[in-house]
Structure formats: structure tokens, C-alpha cells
Protein backbone atom coordinates (compact mmCIF):
# COMPACT_ATOMS: atom_id res chain seq x y z
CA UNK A 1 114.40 76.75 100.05
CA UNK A 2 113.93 80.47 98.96
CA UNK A 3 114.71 82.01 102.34
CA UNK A 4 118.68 80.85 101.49
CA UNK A 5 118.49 80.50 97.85
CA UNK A 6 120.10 84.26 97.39
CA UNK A 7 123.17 82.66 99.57
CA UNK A 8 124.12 80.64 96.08
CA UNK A 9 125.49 83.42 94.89
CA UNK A 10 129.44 84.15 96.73
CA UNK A 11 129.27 87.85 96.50
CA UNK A 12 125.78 87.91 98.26
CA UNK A 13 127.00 85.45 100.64
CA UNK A 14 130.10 87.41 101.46
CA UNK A 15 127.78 90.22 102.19
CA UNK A 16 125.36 88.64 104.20
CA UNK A 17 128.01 86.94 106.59
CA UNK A 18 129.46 90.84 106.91
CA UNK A 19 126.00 91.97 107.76
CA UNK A 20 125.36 88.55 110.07
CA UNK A 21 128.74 89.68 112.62
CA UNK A 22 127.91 93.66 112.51
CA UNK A 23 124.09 93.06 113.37
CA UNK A 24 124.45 90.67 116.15
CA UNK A 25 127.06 92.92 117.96
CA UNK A 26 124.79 95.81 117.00
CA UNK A 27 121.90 93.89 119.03
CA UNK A 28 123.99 93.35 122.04
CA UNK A 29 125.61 96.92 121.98
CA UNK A 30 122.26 98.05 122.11
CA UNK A 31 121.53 95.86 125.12
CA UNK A 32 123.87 96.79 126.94
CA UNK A 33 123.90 100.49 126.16
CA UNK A 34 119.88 101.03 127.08
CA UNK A 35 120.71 99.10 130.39
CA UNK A 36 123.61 100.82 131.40
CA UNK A 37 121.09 104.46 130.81
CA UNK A 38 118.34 103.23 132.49
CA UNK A 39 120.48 102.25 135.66
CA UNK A 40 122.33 105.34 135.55
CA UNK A 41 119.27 107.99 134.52
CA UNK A 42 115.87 105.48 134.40
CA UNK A 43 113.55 107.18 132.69
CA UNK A 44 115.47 110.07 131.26
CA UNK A 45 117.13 107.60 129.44
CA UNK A 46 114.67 108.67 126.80
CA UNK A 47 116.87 111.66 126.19
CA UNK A 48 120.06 109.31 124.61
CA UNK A 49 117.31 107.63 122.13
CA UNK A 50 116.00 111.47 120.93
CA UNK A 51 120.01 112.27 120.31
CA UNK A 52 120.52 109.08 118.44
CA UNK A 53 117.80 109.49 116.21
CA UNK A 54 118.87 113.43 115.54
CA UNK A 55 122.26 112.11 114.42
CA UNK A 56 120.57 109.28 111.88
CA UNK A 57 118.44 112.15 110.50
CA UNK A 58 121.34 113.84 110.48
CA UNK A 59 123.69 111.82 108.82
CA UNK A 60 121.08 110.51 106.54
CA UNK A 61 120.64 114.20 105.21
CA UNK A 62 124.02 115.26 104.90
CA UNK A 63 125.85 111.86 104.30
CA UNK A 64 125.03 111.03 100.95
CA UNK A 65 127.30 113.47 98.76
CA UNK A 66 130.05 113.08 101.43
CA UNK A 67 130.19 109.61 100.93
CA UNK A 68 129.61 109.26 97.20
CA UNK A 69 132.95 109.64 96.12
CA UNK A 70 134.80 107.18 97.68
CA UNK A 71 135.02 103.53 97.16
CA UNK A 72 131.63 101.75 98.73
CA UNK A 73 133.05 98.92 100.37
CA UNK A 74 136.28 100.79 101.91
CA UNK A 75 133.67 103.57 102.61
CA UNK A 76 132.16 101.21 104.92
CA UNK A 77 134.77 99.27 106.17
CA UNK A 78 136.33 102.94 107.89
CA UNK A 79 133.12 103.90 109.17
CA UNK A 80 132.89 100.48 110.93
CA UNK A 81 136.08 100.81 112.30
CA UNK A 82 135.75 104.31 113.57
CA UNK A 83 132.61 103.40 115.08
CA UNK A 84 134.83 100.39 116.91
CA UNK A 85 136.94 103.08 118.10
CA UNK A 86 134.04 104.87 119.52
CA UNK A 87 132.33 102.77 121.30
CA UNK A 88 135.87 101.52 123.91
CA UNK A 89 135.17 104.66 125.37
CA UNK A 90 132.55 103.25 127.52
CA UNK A 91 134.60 100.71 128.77
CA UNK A 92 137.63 102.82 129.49
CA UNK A 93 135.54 105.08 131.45
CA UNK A 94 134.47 102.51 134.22
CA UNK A 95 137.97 101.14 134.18
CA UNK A 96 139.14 104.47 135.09
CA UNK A 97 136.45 105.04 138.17
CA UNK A 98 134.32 107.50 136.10
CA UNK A 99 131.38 105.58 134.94
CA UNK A 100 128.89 108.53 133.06
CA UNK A 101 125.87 109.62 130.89
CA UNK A 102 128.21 111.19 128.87
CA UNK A 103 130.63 108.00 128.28
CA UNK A 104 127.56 106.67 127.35
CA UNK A 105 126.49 109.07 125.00
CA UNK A 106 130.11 108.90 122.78
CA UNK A 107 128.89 105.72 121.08
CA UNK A 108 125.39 106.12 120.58
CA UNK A 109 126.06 109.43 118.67
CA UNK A 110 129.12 107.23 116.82
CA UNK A 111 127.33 104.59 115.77
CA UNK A 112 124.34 106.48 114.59
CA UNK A 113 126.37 108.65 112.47
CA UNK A 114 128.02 105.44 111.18
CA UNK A 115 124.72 103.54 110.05
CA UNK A 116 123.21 106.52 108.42
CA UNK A 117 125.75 105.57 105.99
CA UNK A 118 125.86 102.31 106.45
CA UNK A 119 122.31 101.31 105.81
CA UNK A 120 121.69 103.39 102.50
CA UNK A 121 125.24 101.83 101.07
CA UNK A 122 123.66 98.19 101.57
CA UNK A 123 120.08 98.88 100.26
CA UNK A 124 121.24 101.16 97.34
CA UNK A 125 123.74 98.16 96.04
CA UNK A 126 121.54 95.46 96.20
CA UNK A 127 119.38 96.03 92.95
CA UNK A 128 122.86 95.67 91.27
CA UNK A 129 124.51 92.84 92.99
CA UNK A 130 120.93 91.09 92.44
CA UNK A 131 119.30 92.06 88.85
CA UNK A 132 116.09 89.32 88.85
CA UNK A 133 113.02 90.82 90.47
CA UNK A 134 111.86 87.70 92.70
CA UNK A 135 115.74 87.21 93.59
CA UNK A 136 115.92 90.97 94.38
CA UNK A 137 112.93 89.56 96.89
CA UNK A 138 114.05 87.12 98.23
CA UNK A 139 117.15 88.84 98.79
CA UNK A 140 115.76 91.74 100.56
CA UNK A 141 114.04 88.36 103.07
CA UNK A 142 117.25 86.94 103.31
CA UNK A 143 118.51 90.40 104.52
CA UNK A 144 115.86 91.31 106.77
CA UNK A 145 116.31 87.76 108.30
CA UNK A 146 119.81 88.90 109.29
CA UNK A 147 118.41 91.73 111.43
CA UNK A 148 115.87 89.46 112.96
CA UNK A 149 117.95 86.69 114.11
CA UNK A 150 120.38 89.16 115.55
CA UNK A 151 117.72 90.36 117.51
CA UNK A 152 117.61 86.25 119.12
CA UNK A 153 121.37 85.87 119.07
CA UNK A 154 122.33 89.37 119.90
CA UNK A 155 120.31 89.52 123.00
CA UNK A 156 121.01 85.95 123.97
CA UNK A 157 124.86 86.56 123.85
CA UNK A 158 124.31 89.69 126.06
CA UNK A 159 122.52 87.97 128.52
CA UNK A 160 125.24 85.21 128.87
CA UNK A 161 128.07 87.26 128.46
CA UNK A 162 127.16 89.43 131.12
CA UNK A 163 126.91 86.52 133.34
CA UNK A 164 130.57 86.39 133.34
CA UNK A 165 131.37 89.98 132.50
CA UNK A 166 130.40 93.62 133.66
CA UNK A 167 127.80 94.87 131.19
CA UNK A 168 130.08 97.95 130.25
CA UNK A 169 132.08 94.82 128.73
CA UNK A 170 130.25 94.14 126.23
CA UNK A 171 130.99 97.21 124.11
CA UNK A 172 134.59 95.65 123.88
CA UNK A 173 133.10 92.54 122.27
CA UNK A 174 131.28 94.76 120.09
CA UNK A 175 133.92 96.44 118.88
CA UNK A 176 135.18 93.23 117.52
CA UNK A 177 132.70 92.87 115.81
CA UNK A 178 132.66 96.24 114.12
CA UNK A 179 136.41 95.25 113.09
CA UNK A 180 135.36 92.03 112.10
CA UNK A 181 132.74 93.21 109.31
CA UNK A 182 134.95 95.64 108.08
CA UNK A 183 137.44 92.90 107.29
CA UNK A 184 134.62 90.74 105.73
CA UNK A 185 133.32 94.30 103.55
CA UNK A 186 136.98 94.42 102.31
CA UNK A 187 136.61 90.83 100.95
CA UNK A 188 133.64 91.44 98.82
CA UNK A 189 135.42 92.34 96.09
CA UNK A 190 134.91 94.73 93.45
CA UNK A 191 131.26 93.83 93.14
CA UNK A 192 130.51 97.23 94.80
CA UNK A 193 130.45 100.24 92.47
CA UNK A 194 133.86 101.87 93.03
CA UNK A 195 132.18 105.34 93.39
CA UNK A 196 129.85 107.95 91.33
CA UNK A 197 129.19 111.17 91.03
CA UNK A 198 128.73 113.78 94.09
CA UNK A 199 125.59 114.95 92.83
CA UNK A 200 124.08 111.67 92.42
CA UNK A 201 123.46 110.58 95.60
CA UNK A 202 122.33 113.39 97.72
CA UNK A 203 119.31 113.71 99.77
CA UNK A 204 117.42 115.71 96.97
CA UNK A 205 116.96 113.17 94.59
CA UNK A 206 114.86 111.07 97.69
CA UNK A 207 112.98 113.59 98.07
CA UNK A 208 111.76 114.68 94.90
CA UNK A 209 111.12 110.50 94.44
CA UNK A 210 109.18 110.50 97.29
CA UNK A 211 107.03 113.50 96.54
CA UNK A 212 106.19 111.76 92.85
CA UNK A 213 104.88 108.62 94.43
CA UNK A 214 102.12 108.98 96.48
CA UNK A 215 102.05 105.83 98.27
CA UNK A 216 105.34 105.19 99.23
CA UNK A 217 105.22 108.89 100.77
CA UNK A 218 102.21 107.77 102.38
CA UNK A 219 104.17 104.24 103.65
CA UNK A 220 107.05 106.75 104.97
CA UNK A 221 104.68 108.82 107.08
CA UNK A 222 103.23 105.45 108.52
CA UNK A 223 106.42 103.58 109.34
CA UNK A 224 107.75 107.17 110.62
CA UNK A 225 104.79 106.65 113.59
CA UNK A 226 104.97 102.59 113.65
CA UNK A 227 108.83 103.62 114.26
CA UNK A 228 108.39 106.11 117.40
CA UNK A 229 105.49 103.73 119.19
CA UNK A 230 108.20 100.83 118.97
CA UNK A 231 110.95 102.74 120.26
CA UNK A 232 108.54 104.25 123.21
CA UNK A 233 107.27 100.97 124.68
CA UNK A 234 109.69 98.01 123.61
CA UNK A 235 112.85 100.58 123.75
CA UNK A 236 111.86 102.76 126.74
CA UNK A 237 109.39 101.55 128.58
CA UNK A 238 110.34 97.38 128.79
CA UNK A 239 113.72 98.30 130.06
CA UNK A 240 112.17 100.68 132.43
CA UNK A 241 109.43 98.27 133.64
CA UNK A 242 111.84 95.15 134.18
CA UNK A 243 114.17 96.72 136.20
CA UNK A 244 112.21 98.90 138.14
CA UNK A 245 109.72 95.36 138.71
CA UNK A 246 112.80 93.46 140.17
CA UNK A 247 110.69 90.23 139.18
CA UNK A 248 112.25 87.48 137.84
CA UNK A 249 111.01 84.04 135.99
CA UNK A 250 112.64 80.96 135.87
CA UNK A 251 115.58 82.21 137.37
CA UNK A 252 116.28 85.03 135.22
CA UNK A 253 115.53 88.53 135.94
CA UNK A 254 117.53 92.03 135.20
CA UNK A 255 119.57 92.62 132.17
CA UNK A 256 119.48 88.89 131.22
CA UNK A 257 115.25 89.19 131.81
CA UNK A 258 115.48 92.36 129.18
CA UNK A 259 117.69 90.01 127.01
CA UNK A 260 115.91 87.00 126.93
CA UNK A 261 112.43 89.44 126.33
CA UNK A 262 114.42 90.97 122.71
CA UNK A 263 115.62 86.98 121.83
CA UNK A 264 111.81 85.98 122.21
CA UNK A 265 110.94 88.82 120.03
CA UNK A 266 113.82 88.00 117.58
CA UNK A 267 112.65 84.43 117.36
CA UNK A 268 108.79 85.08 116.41
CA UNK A 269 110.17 88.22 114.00
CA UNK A 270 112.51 85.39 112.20
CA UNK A 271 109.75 82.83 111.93
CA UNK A 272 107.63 85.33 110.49
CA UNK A 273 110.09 86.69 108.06
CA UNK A 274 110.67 83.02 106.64
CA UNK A 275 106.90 83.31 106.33
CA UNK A 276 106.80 86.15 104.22
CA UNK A 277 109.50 84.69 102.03
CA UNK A 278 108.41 81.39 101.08
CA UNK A 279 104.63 83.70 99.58
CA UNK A 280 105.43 85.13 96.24
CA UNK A 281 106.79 88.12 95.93
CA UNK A 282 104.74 91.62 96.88
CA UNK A 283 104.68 94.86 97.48
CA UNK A 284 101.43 95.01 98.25
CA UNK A 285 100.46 98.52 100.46
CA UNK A 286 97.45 96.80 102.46
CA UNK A 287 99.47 93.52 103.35
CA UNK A 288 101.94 96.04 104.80
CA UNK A 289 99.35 97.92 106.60
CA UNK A 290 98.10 95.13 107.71
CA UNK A 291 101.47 94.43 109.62
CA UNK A 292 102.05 97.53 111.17
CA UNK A 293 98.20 96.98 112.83
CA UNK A 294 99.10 93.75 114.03
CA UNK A 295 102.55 94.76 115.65
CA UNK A 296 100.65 97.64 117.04
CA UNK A 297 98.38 95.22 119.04
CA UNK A 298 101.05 93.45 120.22
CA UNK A 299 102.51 96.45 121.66
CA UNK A 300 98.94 97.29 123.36
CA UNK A 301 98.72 94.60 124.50
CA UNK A 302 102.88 94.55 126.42
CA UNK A 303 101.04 97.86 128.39
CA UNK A 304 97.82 95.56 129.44
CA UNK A 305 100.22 92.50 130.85
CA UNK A 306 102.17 95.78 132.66
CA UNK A 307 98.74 96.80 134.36
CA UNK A 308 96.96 93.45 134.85
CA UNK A 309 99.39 90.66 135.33
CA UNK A 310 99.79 89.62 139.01
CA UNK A 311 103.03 89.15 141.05
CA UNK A 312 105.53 86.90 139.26
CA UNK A 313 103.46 86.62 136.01
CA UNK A 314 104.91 90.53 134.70
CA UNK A 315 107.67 88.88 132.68
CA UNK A 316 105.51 86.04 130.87
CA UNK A 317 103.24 88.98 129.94
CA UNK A 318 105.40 91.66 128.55
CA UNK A 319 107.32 88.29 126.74
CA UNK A 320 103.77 87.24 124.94
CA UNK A 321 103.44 90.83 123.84
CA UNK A 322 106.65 90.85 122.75
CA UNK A 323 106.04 87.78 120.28
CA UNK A 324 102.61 89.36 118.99
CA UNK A 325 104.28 92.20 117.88
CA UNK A 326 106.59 90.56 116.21
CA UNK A 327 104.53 88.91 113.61
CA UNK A 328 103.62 92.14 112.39
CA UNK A 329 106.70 93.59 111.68
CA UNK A 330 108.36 91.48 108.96
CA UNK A 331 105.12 92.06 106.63
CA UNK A 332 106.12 95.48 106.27
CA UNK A 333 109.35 95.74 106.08
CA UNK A 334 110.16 93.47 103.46
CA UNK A 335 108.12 95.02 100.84
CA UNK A 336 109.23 98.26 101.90
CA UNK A 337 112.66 97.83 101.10
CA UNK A 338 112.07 96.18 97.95
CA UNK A 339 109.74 99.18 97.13
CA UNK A 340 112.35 102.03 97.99
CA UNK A 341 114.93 99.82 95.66
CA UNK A 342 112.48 99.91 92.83
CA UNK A 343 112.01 103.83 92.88
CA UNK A 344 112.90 105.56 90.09
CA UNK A 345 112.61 102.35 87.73
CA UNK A 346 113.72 98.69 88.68
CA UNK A 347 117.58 98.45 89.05
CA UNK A 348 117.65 102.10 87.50
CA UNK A 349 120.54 103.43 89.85
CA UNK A 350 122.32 102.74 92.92
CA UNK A 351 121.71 106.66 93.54
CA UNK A 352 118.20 106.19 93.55
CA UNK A 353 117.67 103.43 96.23
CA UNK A 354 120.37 105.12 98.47
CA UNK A 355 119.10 108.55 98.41
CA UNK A 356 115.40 107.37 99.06
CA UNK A 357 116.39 104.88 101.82
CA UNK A 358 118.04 108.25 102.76
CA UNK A 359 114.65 109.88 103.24
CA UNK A 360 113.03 106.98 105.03
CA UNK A 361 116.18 106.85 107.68
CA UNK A 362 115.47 110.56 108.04
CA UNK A 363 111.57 109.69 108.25
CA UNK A 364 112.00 106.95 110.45
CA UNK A 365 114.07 108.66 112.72
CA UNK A 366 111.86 112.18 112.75
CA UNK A 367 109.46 109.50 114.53
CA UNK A 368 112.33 108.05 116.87
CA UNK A 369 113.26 111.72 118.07
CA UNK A 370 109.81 112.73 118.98
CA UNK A 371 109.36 109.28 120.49
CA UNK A 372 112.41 109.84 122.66
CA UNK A 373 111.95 113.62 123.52
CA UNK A 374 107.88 112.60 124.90
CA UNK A 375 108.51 109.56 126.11
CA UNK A 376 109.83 110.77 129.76
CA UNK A 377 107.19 113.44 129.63
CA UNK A 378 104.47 110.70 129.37
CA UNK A 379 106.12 108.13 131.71
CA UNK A 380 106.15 110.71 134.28
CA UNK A 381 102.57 111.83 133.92
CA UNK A 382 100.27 109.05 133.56
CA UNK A 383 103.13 105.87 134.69
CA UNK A 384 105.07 103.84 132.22
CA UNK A 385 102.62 101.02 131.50
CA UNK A 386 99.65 103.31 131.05
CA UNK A 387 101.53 104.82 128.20
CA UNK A 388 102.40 101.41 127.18
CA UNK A 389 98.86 100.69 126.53
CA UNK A 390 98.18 104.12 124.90
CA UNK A 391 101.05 103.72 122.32
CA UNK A 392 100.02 100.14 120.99
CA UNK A 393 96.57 101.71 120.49
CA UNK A 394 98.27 104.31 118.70
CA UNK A 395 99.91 102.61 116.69
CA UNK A 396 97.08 100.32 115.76
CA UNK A 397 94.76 103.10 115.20
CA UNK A 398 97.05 104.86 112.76
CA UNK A 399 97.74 102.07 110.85
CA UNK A 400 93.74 100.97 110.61
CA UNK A 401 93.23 104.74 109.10
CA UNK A 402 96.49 104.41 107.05
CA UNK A 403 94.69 101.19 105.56
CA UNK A 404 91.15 102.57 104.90
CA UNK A 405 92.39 105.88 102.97
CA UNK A 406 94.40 103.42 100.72
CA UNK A 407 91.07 101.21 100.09
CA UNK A 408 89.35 105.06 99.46
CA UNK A 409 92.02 105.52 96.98
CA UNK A 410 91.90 102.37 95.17
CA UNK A 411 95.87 102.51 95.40
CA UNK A 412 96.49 98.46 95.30
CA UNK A 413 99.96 97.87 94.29
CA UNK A 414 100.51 94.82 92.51
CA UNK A 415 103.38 92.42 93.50
């Protein structure tokens, strides 16, 4: 089956299973940690997303020469253990009788800071681990899969764990997991480059990439807004809107209501990713486009179940919404990354991929920021599902414009 075939190959397989324990406890960190801010500050909780994304854009500027000359997989293995440290502080704090914002706030800086690195170090390798274009492909699938079926099992653990356990708990299961990956990094081998030069890997080079070609600046600028009207409805405003609601459905309402909402996402976002890898290989600028319009009607529609669905049918709603936009996603993504990898020339340099993936974390992240310095602004002046609604059309109608400006152009990318 091509969605595994990649996992043939032990050093890819080594990788993935690193990437399989640090995204699942990265999925029910961030469960926990938006839960734990909207109880404490509801909608300001905004505010923690905006600082987050500052320290990705950040750390995706600034990170790349720091980081260059050091070994890659020790490189990542101490970041992922620092963030581990980090992210107990949480759970000391409410020990000790002071739960806070600020407690809060330790880890999400941490980890941010850690996967600016993080990321770029994985997507810059993998054109060397994996030299055969349609592997390289099906690689990048098998990779994205990861991420999408931590968003099923990630949620899903948090929602049962914190039947037993306080939610601030779970930040001491994910910091086993943190030290677990690190441990699996260190067991890759030497199949990651050692190190290179300072001035190969910097921010600059992205740029300048990005400024040659056209359309994957243009793809940039579009996942950049795709980016902030995710993060505003699914990572603001469905938190906000299930606990404020107090409904539950089938017995499950709360944090485990929240959790069980991301796993439903996960599951249609893996289903469509195995899609997308069993079709031959693309990079194709309108099938992406096409994605990011669908996902953006999914999220319209999450803020029409929030204004229209009657008592006890909210959750069922936001959850169908939830799946729709998930379809979209995966179409995008996948190409994208292979894209960013083939900058520069196919399996030209490490350098390359890195510092452009660089540039799209900062990208990305400019879109996060804005989404999380507005989003309170918004949810306070015209109610939470109203800008729901607004978002998802947002989001749609960029990406509709993004698509007919490409057709003007006659830019078609071949895959």
C-alpha cells in the first residue's frame, strides 16, 4: 500500500515512530493547555495563541544559524527535552496551590520555541533520507498522516486520561513523551547530516527562494490566512462555545466533548490524507486551492450549527463541521511540503528546504498572531459564533480568489 510503503525503509521508520510519540503528546498538551486558558481567562485566551505564534515566528527567524552547527539529531533530541522540562511547570504550580495564566504561559512559549526548530530539521532532511521523487511523496503522506492521526489519538487519550486525572496532569504525560522522542531521535543513527555551515541555513536564503518563485510565495500568503481562520474558530472559538454551552451528547460534554470534537476531525483529516496518497504524485497549485476552499466551508459552516442548531443538537453540529473541514486540509498540505523540499532544485540541499520551511513557519504564524490578537476583539463585538460564520467565509472567499488569479496566470504546476 503506498500510504506505508516509505516505512520499508528502517531509518524512515525510526523517524516516523519518533515523530508518532512527540505528535500525539503534542495533540493532548494542546488539549489540555487551551482548556485550562479558557477556564481560567475564556475568551482572552486568545492572547496565549498570539504569544505562541510570536515565538514560532520568532524562532523560525532567528533559529536557523543557531542551530546549524550542531549535530541534527542531538540538536533535536535537547530541544525535546528542554521543552519536557518546561512544560512540569504547569503541573507543579497547581500542586503548590497557585494555579495561573502565567504557569500556563511557561510551556506554550517553550514548546513553540522548540518546534520552530523542530519542524524545519524534519522537512529539510527528508529530501536526503528519501532521494526518489514519488517516494519523497509518499513520504511527505506518510508524514503528514502522523500529524493527523495524532490529532484522533491525541485528543482521545486526553479525554480519557482526564477521566481519571486533573487536566493540569496531562502535561506530565506529555513530558514523557517529549523524553521519549528524544530517545527514539538518538537512535536514528547517523543518517542525519552531522552539521553544515552557519551561513547555510539562515532565514535569508528562504527568503530570497521565496521571492524567485512566484507561486509558492503566492501558496505562503494563502496558507498564512487559511492558518489564522483555523486557529480563530476551531482553536478559539470551539473551546469557547463548548464550555460556555454546558451541553453534552451521549454522555460526554466538557473537556472530553472538546476532545472527542479534535479526534472526529483527526479521523476524517487521516482518511483524507490516505486519499491523497494512494493519487499520483502532485503539486498541483489549484488542487491545493481547491482544499483550502473546502476546509474553509467546513469552518462556515461550524459558525452556522453554533447559530442554528437547537438545544442538545450544538455538539453534533460543530462535530459535522469539524469533519468537512477536514477533507480540505490534507490536499494542501501535502503538496506543500513536497513543494518547499523541492525549492532550490530537487534534493539540492538540506539548507534549502529548512530555511524555506523557515519562511512558511514564520508565514504561517504572522497569520496565527493576528488571528490570536483579533480574535477576542471580534468575539466580544459581534458573539463567538457570528464570527465563526464570518471566518469560514473568509477563508473560503480568499481561497476562491487565490484560485482564479492562478487560472488568470496560467501558473499550472505539473506533478
Amino acid at each position: 500500500m503506498r500510504a506505508t510503503a516509505p516505512l520499508r525503509d528502517p531509518i524512515v521508520a525510526r523517524l516516523w515512530a519518533a515523530l508518532v510519540v512527540f505528535t500525539t503528546g503534542d495533540e493532548l498538551y494542546r488539549v489540555a493547555l487551551v482548556w485550562l486558558a479558557v477556564e481560567i481567562v475564556g475568551r482572552q485566551a486568545g492572547y496565549m495563541s498570539a504569544a505562541q505564534s510570536a515565538c514560532m515566528m520568532l524562532g523560525a527567524a532567528l533559529g536557523g544559524t543557531f542551530v546549524a552547527g550542531y549535530s541534527q539529531r542531538r540538536a533535536m533530541s535537547i530541544f525535546l527535552a528542554a521543552g519536557a522540562a518546561c512544560v512540569m511547570v504547569p503541573p507543579v504550580a497547581w500542586m503548590a496551590g497557585h494555579p495561573s495564566f502565567a504557569a500556563l504561559m511557561v510551556p506554550a512559549i517553550a514548546v513553540s520555541l522548540m518546534r520552530a526548530q523542530f519542524e524545519p530539521a524534519i522537512q529539510g532532511n527528508l529530501p536526503l533520507l528519501v532521494r526518489d521523487r514519488d517516494h519523497l511523496f509518499a513520504t511527505n503522506g506518510l508524514i503528514d498522516g502522523v500529524r493527523r492521526m495524532a490529532r484522533i489519538t491525541g485528543p482521545m487519550l486526553a479525554g480519557a486520561l482526564a477521566a481519571i486525572m486533573a487536566v493540569q496532569d496531562l502535561f506530565v504525560v506529555y513530558a514523557a513523551a517529549l523524553l521519549m522522542a528524544a530517545y527514539l531521535l538518538l537512535r536514528v543513527g547517523d543518517a542525519l547530516p552531522h552539521r553544515e555551515g552557519r551561513g547555510d541555513a539562515g532565514f535569508v536564503m528562504g527568503l530570497r527562494i521565496v521571492r524567485e518563485e512566484r507561486a509558492l510565495r503566492s501558496l505562503l500568503m494563502l496558507k498564512s490566512v487559511t492558518d489564522g481562520c483555523w486557529v480563530v474558530v476551531i482553536g478559539h472559538a470551539l473551546p469557547l462555545t463548548i464550555e460556555r454551552s454546558g451541553e453534552s451528547w451521549l454522555g460526554i460534554s466538557g473537556v472530553a466533548a472538546y476532545g472527542v470534537g479534535l479526534a472526529a476531525y483527526g479521523l476524517t483529516n487521516i482518511m483524507s490524507n490516505i486519499f491523497i496518497v494512494s493519487m499520483p504524485p502532485s503539486v498541483s497549485a489549484l488542487r491545493m486551492v481547491s482544499g483550502s476552499t473546502w476546509m474553509g466551508s467546513g469552518l462556515a459552516l461550524m459558525g452556522l450549527g453554533a447559530i442554528l442548531a437547537p438545544p442538545g443538537y450544538l455538539l453534533p453540529a460543530l462535530y459535522a463541521g469539524l469533519a468537512l473541514t477536514a477533507l480540505g486540509s490534507p490536499f494542501f498540505d501535502i503538496s506543500l511540503a513536497m513543494r518547499i523540499q523541492m525549492a532550490g532544485g530537487f534534493g539540492a540541499s538540506r539548507a534549502a528546504a529548512a530555511s524555506v520551511h523557515r519562511v512558511r513557519l514564520f508565514m504561517n504564524f504572522g497569520g496565527i498572531l493576528t488571528a490570536g490578537l483579533v480574535s477576542p476583539t471580534l468575539f466580544g463585538q459581534f458573539g463567538v459564533a457570528p464570527t465563526m460564520l464570518a471566518t469560514g467565509l473568509l477563508c473560503a472567499g480568499v481561497s476562491l480568489a487565490s484560485m482564479l488569479v492562478i487560472v488568470r496566470l496560467g501558473r499550472r504546476p505539473q506533478g
